[in-house]
C-alpha atoms as a PDB file:
ATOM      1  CA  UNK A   1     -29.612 -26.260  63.524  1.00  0.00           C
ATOM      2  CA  UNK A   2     -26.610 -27.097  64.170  1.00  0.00           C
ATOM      3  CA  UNK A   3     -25.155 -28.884  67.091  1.00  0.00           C
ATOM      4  CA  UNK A   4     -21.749 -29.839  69.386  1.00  0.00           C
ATOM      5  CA  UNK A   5     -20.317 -32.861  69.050  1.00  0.00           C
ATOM      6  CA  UNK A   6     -18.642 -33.485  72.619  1.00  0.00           C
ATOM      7  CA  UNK A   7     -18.976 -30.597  74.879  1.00  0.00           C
ATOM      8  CA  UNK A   8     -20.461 -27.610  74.888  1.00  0.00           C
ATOM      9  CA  UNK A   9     -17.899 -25.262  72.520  1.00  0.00           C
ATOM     10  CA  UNK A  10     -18.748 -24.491  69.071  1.00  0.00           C
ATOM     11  CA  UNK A  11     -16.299 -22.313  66.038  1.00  0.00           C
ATOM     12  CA  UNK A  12     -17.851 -21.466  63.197  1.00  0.00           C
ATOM     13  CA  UNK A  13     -15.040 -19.211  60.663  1.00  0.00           C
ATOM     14  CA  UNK A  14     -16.393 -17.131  58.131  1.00  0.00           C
ATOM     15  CA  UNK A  15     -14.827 -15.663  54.936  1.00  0.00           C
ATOM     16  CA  UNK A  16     -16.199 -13.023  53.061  1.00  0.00           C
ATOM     17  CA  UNK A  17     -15.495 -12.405  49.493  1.00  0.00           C
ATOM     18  CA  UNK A  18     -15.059  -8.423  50.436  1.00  0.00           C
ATOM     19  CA  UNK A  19     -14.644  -6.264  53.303  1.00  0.00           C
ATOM     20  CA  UNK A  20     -16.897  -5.645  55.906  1.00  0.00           C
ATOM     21  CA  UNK A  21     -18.110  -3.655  57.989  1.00  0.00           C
ATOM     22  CA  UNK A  22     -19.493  -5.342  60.776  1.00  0.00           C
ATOM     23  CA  UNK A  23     -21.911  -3.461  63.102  1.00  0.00           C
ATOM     24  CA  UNK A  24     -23.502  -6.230  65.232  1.00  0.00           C
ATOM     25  CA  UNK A  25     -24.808 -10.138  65.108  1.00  0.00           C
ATOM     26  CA  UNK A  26     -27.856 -12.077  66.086  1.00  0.00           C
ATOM     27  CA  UNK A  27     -28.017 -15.565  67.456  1.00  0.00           C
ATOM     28  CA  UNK A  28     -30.718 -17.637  68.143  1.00  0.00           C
ATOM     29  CA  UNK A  29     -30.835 -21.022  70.266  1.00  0.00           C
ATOM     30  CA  UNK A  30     -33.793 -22.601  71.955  1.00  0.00           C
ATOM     31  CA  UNK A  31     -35.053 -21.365  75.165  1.00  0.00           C
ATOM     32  CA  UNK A  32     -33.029 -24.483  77.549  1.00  0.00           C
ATOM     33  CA  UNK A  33     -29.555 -25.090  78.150  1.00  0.00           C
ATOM     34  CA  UNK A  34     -28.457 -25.685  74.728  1.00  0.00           C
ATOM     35  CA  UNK A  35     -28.156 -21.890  73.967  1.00  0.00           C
ATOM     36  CA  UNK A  36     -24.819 -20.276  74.021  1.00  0.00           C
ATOM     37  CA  UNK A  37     -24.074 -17.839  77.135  1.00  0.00           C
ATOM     38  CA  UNK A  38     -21.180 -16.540  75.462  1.00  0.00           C
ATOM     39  CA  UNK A  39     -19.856 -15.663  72.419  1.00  0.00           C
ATOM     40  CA  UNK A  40     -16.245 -14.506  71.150  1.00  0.00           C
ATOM     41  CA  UNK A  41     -15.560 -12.872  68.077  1.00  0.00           C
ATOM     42  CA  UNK A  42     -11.833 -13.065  66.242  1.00  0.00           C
ATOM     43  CA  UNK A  43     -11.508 -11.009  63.207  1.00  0.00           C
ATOM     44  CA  UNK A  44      -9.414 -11.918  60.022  1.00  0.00           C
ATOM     45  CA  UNK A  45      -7.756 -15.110  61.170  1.00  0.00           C
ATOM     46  CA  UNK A  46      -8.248 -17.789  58.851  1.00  0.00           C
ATOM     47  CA  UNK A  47      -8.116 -21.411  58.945  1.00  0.00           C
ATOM     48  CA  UNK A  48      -8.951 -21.012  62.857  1.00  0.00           C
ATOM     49  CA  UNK A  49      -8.789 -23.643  65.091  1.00  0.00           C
ATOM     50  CA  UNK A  50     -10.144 -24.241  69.039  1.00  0.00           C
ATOM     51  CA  UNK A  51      -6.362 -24.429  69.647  1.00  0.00           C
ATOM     52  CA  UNK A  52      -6.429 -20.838  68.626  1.00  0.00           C
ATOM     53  CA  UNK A  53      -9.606 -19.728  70.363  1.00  0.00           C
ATOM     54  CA  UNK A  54      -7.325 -19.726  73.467  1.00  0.00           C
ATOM     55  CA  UNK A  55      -5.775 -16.348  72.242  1.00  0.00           C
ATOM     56  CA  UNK A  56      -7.136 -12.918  73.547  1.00  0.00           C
ATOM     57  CA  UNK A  57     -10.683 -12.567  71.229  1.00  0.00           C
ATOM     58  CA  UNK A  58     -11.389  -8.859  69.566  1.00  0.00           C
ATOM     59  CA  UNK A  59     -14.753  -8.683  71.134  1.00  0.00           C
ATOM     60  CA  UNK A  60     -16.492 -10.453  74.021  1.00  0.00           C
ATOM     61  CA  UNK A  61     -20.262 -10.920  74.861  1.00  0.00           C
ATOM     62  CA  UNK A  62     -22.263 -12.727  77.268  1.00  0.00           C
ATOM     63  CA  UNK A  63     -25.522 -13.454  75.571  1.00  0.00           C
ATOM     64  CA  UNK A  64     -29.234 -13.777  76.586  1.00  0.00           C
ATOM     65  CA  UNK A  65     -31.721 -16.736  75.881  1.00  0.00           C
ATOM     66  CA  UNK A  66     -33.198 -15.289  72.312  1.00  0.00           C
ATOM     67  CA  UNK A  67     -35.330 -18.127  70.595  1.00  0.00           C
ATOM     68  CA  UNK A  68     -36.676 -15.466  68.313  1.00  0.00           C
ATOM     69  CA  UNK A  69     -33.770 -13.822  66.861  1.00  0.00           C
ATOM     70  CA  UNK A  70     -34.889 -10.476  68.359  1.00  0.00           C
ATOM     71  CA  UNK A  71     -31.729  -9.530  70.467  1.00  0.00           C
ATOM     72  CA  UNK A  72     -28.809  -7.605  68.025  1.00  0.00           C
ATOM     73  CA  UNK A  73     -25.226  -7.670  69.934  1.00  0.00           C
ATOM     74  CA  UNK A  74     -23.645  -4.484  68.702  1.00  0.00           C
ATOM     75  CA  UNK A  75     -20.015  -4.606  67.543  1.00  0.00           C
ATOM     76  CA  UNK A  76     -17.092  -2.274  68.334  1.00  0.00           C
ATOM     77  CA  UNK A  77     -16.783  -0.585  64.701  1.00  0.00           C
ATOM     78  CA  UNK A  78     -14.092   0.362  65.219  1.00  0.00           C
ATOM     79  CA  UNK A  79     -12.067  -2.601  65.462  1.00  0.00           C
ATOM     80  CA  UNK A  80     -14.392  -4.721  62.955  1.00  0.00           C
ATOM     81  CA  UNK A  81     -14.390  -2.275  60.231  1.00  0.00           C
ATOM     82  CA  UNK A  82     -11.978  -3.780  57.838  1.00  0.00           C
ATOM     83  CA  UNK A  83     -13.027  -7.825  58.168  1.00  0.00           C
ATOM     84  CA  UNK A  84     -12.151 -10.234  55.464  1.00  0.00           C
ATOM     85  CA  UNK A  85     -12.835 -13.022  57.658  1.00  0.00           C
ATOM     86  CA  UNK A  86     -14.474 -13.971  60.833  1.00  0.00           C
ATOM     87  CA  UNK A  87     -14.472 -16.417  63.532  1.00  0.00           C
ATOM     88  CA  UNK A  88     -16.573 -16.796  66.062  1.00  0.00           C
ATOM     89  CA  UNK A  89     -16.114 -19.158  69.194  1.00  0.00           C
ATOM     90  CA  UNK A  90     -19.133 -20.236  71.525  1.00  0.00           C
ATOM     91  CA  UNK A  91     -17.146 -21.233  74.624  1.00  0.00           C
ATOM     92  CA  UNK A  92     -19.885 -22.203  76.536  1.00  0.00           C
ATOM     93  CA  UNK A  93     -23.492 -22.842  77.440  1.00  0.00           C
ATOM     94  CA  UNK A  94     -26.713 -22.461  79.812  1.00  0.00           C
ATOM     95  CA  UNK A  95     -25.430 -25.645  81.390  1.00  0.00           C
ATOM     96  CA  UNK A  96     -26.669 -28.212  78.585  1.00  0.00           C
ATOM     97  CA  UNK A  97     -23.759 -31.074  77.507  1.00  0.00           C
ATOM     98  CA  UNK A  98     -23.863 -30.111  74.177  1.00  0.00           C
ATOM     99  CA  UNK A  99     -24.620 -26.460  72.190  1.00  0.00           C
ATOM    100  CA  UNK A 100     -27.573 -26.201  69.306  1.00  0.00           C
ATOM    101  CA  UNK A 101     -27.692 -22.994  67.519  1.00  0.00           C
ATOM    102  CA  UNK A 102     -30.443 -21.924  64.564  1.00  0.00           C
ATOM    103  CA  UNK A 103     -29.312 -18.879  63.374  1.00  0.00           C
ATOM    104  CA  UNK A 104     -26.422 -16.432  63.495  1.00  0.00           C
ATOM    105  CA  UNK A 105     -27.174 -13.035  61.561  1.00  0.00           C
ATOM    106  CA  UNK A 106     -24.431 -10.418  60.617  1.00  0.00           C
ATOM    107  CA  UNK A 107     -25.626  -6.949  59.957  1.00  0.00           C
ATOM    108  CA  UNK A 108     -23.009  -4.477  58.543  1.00  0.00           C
ATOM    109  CA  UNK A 109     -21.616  -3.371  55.337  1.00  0.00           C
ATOM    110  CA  UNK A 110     -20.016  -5.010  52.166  1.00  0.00           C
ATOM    111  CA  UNK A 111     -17.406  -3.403  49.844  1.00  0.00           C
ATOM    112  CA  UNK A 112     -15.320  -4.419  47.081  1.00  0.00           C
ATOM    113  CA  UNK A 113     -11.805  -5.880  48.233  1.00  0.00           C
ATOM    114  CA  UNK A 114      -9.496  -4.173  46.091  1.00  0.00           C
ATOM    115  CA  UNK A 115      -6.875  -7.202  45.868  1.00  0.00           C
ATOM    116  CA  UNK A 116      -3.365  -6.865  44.335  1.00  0.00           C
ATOM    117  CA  UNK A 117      -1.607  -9.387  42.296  1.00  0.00           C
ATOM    118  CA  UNK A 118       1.878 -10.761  43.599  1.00  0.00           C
ATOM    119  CA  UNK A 119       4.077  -8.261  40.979  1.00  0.00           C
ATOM    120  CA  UNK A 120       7.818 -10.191  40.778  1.00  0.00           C
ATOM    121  CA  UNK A 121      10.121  -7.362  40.232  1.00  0.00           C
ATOM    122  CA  UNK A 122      14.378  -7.575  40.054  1.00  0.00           C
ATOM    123  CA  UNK A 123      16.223  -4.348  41.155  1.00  0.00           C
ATOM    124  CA  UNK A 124      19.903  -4.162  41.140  1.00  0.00           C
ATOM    125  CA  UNK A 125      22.103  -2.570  43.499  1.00  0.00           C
ATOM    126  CA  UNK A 126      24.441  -1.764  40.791  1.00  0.00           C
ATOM    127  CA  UNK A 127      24.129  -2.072  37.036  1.00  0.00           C
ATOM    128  CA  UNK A 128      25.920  -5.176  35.538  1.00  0.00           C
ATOM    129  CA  UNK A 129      28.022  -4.030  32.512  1.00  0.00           C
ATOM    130  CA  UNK A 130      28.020  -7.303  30.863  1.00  0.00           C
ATOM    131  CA  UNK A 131      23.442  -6.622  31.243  1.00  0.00           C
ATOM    132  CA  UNK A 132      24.234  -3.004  29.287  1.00  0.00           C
ATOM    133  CA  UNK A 133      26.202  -3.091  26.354  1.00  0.00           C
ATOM    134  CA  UNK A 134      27.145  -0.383  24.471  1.00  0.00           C
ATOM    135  CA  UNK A 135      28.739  -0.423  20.606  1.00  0.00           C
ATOM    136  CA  UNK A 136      32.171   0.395  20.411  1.00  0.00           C
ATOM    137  CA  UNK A 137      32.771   4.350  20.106  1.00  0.00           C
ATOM    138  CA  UNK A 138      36.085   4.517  18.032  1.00  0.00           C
ATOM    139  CA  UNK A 139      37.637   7.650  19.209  1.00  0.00           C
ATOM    140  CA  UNK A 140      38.507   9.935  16.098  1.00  0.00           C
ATOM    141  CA  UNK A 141      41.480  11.841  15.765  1.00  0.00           C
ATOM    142  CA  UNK A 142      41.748  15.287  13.454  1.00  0.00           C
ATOM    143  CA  UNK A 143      45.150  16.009  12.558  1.00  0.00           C
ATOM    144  CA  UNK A 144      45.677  19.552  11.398  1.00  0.00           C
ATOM    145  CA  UNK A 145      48.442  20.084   8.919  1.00  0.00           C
END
C-alpha cells in the first residue's frame, strides 16, 4: 500500500507511453479512516506538484469506502479522451491523520502516440543574391552588314 507522510493528501502523476482513453478508475483503501473521500483528476500536466493541485481539477469525485475494488468511478470521455498523462490528487480522507491506498485501476483505451520530431527549417523573407548565384550571361551582339 502506499501511505501519507504528514497529513492526509496524496498525488500520484502518471505518464503513459500513448494516448488514452480513459473511461473510469477504481480505488481501493481499507474499510477505516485511512480511505480517501475524494479524489481529483488533472489530465496531461506533467511534473505536477501539490502546489498545483490548487488549480481547478478536470474531474471531481467523492468516493465510497471500497476495500474490495468493486466500485468503478466513471470518467467524463469526453474531456479524458486524448491523455498522455495523468494526475490524480487525494485531498482528503474519512477523518484518519494519514491516507493508505492499495490499488488504483484505470480502465480505458491505449493507442499509439503518433509523435513528431522537432524539424529545424530556415525560410527567407527575401532571397539573398549573394545565397543564388548565377554565371555571367555575356550579352551577344549580331551586327548585320
Amino acid at each position: 500500500f502506499v501511505e501519507s507522510d504528514d497529513d492526509e493528501e496524496l498525488l500520484f502523476n502518471i505518464p503513459f507511453t500513448g494516448s488514452v482513453k480513459l473511461k473510469g478508475v477504481i480505488v481501493m483503501g481499507e474499510d477505516d479512516g485511512t480511505h480517501p473521500a475524494e479524489m481529483r483528476l488533472f489530465r496531461n500536466i506533467p511534473h505536477m506538484s501539490f502546489d498545483d493541485a490548487a488549480r481547478e481539477p478536470d474531474q471531481t469525485f467523492s468516493l465510497n469506502r471500497d476495500p474490495a475494488g468493486e466500485l468503478e468511478y466513471p470518467t467524463k470521455i469526453a474531456r479524458f479522451s486524448n491523455v498522455y498523462h495523468l494526475s490524480i490528487h487525494f485531498p482528503k480522507n474519512f477523518g484518519a491523520e494519514t491516507t493508505k491506498i492499495f490499488y488504483i485501476g484505470l480502465k480505458g483505451e491505449w493507442t499509439e502516440a503518433h509523435r513528431h520530431e522537432v524539424t529545424i527549417c530556415n525560410y527567407e523573407a527575401s532571397a539573398n543574391p549573394a545565397d543564388h548565384k548565377l554565371e555571367q550571361i555575356t550579352p551577344q551582339t549580331h551586327f548585320i552588314s
